[in-house]
Every structure is written in C-alpha cells, then in structure tokens.
Protein backbone atom coordinates (compact mmCIF):
# COMPACT_ATOMS: atom_id res chain seq x y z
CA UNK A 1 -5.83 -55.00 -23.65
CA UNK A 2 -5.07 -51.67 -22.08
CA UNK A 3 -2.85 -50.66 -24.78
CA UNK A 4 -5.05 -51.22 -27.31
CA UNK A 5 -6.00 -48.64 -29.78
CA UNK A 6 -9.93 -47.54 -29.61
CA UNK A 7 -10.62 -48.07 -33.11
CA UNK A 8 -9.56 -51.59 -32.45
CA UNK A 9 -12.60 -52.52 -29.86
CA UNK A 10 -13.20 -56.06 -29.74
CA UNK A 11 -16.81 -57.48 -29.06
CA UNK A 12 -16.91 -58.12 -25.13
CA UNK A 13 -20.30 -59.30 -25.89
CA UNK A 14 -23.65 -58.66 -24.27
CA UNK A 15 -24.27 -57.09 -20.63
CA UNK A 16 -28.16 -57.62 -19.12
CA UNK A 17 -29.53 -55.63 -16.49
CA UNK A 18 -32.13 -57.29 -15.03
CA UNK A 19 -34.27 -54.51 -14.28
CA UNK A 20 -34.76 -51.06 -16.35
CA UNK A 21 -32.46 -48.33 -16.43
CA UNK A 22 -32.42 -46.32 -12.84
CA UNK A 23 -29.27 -44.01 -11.19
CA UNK A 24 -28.28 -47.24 -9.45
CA UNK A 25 -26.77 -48.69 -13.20
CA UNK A 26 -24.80 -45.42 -13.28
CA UNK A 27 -21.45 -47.07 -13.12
CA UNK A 28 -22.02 -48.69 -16.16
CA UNK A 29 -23.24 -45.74 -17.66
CA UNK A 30 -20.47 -43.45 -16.81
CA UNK A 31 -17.86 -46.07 -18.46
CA UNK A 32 -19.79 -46.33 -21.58
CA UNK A 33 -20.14 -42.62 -21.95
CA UNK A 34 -16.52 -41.78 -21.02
CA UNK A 35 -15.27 -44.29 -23.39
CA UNK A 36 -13.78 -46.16 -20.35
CA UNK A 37 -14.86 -49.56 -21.79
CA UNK A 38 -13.23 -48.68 -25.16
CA UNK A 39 -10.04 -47.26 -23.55
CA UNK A 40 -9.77 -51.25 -22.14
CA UNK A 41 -10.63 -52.60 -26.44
CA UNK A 42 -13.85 -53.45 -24.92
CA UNK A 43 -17.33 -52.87 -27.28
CA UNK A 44 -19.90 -53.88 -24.61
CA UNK A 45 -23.65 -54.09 -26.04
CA UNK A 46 -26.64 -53.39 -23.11
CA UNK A 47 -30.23 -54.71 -22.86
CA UNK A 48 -33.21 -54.98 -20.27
CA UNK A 49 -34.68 -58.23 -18.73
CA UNK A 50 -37.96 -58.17 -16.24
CA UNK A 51 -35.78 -60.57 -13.40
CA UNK A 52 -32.73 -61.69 -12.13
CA UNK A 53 -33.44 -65.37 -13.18
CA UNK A 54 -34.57 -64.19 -16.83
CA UNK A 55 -30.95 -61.90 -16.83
CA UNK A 56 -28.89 -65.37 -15.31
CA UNK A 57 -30.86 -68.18 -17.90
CA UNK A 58 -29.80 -65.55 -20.88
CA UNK A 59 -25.97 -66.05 -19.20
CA UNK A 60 -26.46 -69.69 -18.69
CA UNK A 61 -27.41 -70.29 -21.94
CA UNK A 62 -24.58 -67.77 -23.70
CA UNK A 63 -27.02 -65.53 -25.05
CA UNK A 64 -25.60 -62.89 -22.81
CA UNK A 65 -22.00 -62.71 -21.31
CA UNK A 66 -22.57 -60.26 -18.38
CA UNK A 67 -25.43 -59.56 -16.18
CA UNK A 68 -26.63 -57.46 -13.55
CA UNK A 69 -28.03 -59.57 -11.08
CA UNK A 70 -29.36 -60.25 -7.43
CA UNK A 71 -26.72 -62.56 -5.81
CA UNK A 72 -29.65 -64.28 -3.48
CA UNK A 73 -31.16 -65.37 -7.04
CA UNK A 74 -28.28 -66.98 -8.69
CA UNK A 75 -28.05 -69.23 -5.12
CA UNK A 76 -31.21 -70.67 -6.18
CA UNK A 77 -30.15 -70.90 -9.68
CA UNK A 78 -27.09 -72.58 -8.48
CA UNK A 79 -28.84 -74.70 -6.64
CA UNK A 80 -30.67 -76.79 -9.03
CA UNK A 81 -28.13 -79.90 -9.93
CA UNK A 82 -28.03 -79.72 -13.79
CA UNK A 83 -27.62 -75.62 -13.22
CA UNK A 84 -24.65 -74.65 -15.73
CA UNK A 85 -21.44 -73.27 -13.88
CA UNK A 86 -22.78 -69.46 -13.80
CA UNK A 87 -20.81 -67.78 -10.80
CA UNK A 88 -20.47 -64.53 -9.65
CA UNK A 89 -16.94 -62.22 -9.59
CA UNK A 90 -17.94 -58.96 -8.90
CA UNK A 91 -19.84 -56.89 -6.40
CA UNK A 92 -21.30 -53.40 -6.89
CA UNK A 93 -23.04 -52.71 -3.94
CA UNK A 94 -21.68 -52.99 -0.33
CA UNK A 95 -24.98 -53.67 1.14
CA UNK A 96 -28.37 -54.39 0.56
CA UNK A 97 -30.96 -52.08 -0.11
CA UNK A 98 -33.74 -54.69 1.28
CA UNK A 99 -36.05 -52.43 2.55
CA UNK A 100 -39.92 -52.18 3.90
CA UNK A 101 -40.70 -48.42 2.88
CA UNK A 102 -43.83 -47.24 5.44
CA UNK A 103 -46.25 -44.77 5.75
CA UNK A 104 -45.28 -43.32 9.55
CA UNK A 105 -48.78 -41.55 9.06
CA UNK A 106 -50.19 -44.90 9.08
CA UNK A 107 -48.63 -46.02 12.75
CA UNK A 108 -44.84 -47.80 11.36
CA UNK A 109 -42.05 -46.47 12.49
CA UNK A 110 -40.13 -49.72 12.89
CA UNK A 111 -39.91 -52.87 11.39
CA UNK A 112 -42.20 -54.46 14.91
CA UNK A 113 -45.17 -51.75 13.75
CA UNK A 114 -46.38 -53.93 11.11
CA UNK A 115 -47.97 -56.22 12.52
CA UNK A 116 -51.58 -55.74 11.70
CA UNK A 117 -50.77 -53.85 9.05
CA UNK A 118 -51.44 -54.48 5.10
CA UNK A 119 -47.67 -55.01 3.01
CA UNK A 120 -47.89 -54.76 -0.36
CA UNK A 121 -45.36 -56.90 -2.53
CA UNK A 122 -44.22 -56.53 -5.84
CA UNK A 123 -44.77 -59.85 -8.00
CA UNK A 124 -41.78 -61.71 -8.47
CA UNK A 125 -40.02 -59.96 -5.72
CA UNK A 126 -37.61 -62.23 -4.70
CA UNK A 127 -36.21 -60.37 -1.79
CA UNK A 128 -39.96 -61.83 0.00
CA UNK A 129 -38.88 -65.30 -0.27
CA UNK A 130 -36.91 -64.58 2.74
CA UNK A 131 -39.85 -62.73 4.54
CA UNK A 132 -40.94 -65.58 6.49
CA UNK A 133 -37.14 -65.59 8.48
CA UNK A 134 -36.96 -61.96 8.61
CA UNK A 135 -40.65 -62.35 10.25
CA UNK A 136 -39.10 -64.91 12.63
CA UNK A 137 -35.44 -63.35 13.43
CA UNK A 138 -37.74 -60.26 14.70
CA UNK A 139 -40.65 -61.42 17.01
CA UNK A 140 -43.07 -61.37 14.45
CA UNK A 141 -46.08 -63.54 13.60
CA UNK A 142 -46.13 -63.71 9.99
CA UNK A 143 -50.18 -64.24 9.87
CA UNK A 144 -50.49 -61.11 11.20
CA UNK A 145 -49.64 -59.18 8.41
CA UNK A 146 -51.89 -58.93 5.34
CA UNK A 147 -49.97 -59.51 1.92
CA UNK A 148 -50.99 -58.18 -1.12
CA UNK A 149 -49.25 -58.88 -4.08
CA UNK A 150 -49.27 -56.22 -6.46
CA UNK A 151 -47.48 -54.58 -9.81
CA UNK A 152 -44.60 -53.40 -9.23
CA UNK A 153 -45.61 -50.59 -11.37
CA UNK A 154 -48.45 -49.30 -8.67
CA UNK A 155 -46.44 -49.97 -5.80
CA UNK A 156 -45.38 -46.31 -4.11
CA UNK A 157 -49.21 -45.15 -5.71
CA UNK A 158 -50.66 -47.40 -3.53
CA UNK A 159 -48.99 -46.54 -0.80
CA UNK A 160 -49.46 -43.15 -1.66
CA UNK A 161 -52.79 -42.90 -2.08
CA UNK A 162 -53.01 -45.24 1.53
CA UNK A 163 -54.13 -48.21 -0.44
CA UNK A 164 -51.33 -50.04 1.52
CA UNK A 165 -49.27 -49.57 4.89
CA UNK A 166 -46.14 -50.24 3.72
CA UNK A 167 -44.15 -52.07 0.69
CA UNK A 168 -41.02 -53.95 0.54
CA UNK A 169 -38.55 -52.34 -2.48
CA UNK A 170 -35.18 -51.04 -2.27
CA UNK A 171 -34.46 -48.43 -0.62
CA UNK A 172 -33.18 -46.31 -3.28
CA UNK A 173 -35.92 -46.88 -5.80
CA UNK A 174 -39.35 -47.07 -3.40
CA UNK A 175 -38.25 -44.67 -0.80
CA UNK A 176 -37.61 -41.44 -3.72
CA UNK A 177 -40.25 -42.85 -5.74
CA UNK A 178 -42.88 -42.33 -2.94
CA UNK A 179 -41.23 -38.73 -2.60
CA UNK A 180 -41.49 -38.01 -6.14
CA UNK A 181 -45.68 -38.54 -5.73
CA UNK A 182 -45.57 -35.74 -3.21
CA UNK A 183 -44.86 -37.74 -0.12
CA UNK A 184 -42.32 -35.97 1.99
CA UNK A 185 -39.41 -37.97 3.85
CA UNK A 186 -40.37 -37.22 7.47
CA UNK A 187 -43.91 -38.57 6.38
CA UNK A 188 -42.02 -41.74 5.40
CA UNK A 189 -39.84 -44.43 6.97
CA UNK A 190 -37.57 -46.83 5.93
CA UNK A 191 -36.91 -50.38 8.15
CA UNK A 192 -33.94 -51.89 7.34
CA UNK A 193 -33.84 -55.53 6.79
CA UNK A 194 -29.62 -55.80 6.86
CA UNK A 195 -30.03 -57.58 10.16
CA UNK A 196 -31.08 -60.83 8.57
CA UNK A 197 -29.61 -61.08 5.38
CA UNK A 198 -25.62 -60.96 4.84
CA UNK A 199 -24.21 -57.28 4.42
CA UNK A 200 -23.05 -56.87 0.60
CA UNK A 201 -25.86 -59.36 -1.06
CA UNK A 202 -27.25 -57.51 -3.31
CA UNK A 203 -26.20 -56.46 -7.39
CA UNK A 204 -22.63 -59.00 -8.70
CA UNK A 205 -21.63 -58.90 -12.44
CA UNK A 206 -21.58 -62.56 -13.49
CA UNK A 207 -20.33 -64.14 -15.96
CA UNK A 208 -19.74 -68.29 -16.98
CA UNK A 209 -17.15 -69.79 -15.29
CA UNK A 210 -14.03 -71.73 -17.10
CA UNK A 211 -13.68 -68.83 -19.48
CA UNK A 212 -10.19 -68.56 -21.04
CA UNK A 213 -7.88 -66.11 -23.05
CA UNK A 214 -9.45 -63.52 -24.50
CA UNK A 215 -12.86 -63.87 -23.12
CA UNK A 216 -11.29 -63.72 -19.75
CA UNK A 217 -9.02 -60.70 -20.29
CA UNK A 218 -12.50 -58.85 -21.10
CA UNK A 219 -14.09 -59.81 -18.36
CA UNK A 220 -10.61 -57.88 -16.51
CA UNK A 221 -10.89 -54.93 -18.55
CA UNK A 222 -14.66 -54.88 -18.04
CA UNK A 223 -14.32 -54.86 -14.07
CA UNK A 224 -11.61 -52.09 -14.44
CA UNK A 225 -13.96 -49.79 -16.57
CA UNK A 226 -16.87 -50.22 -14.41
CA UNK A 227 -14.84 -49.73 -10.95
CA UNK A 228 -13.57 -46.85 -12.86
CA UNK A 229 -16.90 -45.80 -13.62
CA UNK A 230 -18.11 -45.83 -10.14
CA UNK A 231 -15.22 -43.66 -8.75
CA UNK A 232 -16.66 -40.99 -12.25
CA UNK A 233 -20.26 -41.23 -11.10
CA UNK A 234 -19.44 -40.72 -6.96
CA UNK A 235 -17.24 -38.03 -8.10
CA UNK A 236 -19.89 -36.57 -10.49
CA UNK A 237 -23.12 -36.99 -9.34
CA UNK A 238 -24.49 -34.32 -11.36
CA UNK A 239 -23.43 -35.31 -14.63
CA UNK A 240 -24.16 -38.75 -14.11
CA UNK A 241 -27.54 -38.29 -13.52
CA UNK A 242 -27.90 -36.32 -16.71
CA UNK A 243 -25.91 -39.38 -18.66
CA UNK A 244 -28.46 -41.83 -16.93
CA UNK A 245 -31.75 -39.58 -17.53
CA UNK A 246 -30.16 -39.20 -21.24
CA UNK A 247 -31.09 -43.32 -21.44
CA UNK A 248 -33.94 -43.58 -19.92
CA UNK A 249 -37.67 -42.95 -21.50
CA UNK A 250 -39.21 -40.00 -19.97
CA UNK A 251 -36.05 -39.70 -17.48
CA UNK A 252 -35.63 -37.06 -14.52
CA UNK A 253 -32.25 -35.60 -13.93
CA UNK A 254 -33.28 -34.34 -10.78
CA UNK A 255 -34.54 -37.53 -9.64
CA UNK A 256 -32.25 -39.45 -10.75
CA UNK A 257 -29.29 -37.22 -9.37
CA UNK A 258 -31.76 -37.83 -5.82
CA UNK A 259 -31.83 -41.57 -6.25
CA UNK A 260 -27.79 -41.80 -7.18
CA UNK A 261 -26.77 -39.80 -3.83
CA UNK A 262 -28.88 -42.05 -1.78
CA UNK A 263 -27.07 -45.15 -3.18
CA UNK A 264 -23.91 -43.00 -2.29
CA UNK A 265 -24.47 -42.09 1.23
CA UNK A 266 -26.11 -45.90 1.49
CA UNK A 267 -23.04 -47.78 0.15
CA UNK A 268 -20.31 -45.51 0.55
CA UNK A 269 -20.66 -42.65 2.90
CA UNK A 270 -17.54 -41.58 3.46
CA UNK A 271 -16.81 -41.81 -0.49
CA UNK A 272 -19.51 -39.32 -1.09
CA UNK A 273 -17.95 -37.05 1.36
CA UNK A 274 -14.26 -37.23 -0.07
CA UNK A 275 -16.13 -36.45 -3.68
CA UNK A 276 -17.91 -33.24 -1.85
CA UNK A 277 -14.46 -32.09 -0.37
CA UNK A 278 -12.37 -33.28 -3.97
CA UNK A 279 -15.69 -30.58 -5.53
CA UNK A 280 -14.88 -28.03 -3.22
CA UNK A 281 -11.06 -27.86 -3.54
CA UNK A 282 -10.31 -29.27 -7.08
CA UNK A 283 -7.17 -30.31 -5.37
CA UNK A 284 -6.52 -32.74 -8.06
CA UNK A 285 -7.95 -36.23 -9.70
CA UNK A 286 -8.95 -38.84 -7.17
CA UNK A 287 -7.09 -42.22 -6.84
CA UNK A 288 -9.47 -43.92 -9.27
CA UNK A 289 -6.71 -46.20 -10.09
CA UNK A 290 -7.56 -47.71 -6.94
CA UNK A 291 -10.24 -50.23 -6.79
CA UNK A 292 -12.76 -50.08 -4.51
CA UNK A 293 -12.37 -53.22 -2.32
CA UNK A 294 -15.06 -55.54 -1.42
CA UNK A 295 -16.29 -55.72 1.87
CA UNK A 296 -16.33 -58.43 3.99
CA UNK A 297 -19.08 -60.38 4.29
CA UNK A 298 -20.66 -60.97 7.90
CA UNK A 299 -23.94 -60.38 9.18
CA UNK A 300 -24.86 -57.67 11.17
C-alpha cells in the first residue's frame, strides 16, 4: 500500500482515543498532519471516548477499528470468558507514567510520606485498582491513607488549593497541570510507581484479532505512519505542539510543547537528546525509517 497514489486513500476505518486530545497523542497527530497516513493509502477517521473500556467495547463490537488504550484495562477485558478476541500489537510508550503527584509543602517527598496523608483519585481511574499491591510491595498500610474520590476535572485544583496531599495521574498530564495553576516544580514531587507494575504497560494500539488482507495491510501501514510520526514529533517538538494545540479546544502551545518534552525525556531520553543535537547541526534527516523497537518487558 506504500505505492499507492494519495488520491487513492482507502478507509482504514475509525481510531478512538480513550481520553481527550493532550501532547501525549502527538504521534498520531504529526502523521495525520504530514499526510504520513495518506502516503501509506490510509484515510484514518479520530474520535474521543471518557475510558479505556468504553474505547476497547467500541473495538470489540467493530464500531471502531483502532484504539488508544491502557494495556492493564484490556487484561480485564480479556479476562471475562465470552470477551471477543481484542488483542493488542503495538506499544507507544516505553513505560508507565503511573504516578502519585505530591505537594512536598505538605510533608511527601517519597512514595513512604503518605501515610496519613489525604490521596485524591480520579473516578474511574483504573491505574488505583492496583493501589492496594503497590500499598503492600512498599511497607504501607493501606488504611492509613484517606481516599477521596474526585473529578478528574478538579484534580491538580485541589491539590492546588491544598484541598488534597497528593493525587495519583500520569506524570505527564498531573505533574504540568499542577504547574500550569502556578505551582512551581521544586514545590512539587513526583513518586514513581514503575517498581510494581511491568515497565512499558501503559498506551498499545489495538485492533481485532484474525483480521485478513486488506484490513491487515492497514493495520501495517498504520503502525508505519504512526512510528513515523513519533520520530516527526521527537524531532519537532515545537511544531508538534502547535499541530496538537491546533486540535484541541482552548489549547496551549506552550503547554503542550511542556507536556510533549516530558513524555520525551520520560520515554526516550536519549532520543530527545539526538533530536537536540540533529536541531543544532542540521546534519541531515534522522533514520526515521527505523522503527523504534519495543522494550522488553521486566519489572524493575
């Protein structure tokens, strides 16, 4: 499909993100801008979901053909035993941006300081299923720390305005959300939860399994765009923030651009610093042609 003229785009169908548009989507972004899913005879169609298990039911049930999904969510959809064949085939992110975001004002500067303290959760957020091992694997007493579950909407204003001690987000979106209200970074901390869950669990593209022909050379052409893509955006920051805040309602280049080069320097720091030296010297393209390879997945 590579050769294929870009006035002859074939429907690749639907692709769901399950959460609205941030700097972390900018992959997908930077492909559809650059025309890099049309240069594969790809027309690729986007909309928004409020979950991961909304985003994998609209795959299960072929109302979507992509999605944008947490991994740890399509186990439990995979786990029920009439559970269509949904399966997962590629991974964006090498690890995940589990995080507690803190107040250090407020005593927490590691994960052990909040114990007495008041967490407050995002409804639905399934990354707090696994709280109660994380809470183990580290010493703590879970009943020691006060959960309230909140909007995800008011979570860095609460913790903001002190409401709360700390929240549980990703990294990338709670941690420069909190700075955008005025909060600076050394005010802030960030406690990692990587040692319990596997390294690389986080965002897959999925798609239903026993796909052939046509459907399945998309779903190859698709991969190639968005791998592509990512190279564009780690390469481009600056632009891709402005494609990204060009999507969104009320978007902020500037914030975006700081939310993209923390996924960088989270998920591929050494990446970020060949795209800095590639700026700098305009020595020539990068090797986009080469895919970025998956990790290996191990705990840590």
């Amino acid at each position: 499909m590579a050769g294929r003229r870009r006035g002859q785009a074939t429907g690749c169908g639907t692709l769901t993100f399950d959460r609205p548009i941030t700097a972390g989507m900018a992959p997908f972004v930077m492909a559809a801008a650059d025309g890099l899913f049309a240069s594969e005879g790809l027309a690729v169609t986007t909309d928004v979901t409020g979950s991961s298990a909304e985003a994998i039911e609209r795959v299960a049930a072929g109302t979507s053909q992509l999605a944008l999904v947490d991994v740890n969510e399509l186990i439990r959809f995979r786990g029920k035993p009439t559970a269509p064949p949904v399966k997962a085939v590629f991974m964006l992110f090498n690890k995940s941006p589990y995080a507690f975001v803190a107040r250090k004002s407020r005593g927490i500067r590691a994960l052990s300081d909040i114990e007495g303290k008041t967490l407050g959760v995002a409804e639905g957020d399934f990354s707090f299923r696994l709280w109660p091992a994380l809470a183990r694997q580290n010493g703590i007493k879970p009943g020691s720390v006060k959960v309230n579950k909140i909007s995800a909407a008011v979570r860095e204003p609460m913790l903001s305005a002190g409401q709360v001690d700390a929240v549980a987000g990703f990294s990338y979106l709670s941690a420069v959300n909190l700075r955008d209200r005025g909060v600076p970074g050394r005010r802030s901390g960030r406690a990692s939860v990587r040692r319990l869950w596997l390294r690389g669990l986080r965002l897959r593209y999925h798609r239903q399994s026993g796909l052939r022909g046509r459907q399945t050379r998309c779903g190859q052409g698709f991969v190639r765009a968005v791998i592509a893509g990512t190279h564009l955006a780690i390469r481009e920051p600056g632009r891709a923030a402005d494609q990204v805040a060009s999507r969104m309602d009320g978007g902020s280049r500037d914030l975006e651009l700081e939310r993209l080069n923390a996924v960088i320097s989270g998920q591929h720091p050494h990446r970020r610093g060949q795209a800095q030296r590639h700026r700098r010297h305009r020595s020539g393209p990068p090797r986009s042609g080469r895919s970025i390879k998956s990790p290996r997945i191990s705990s840590s």
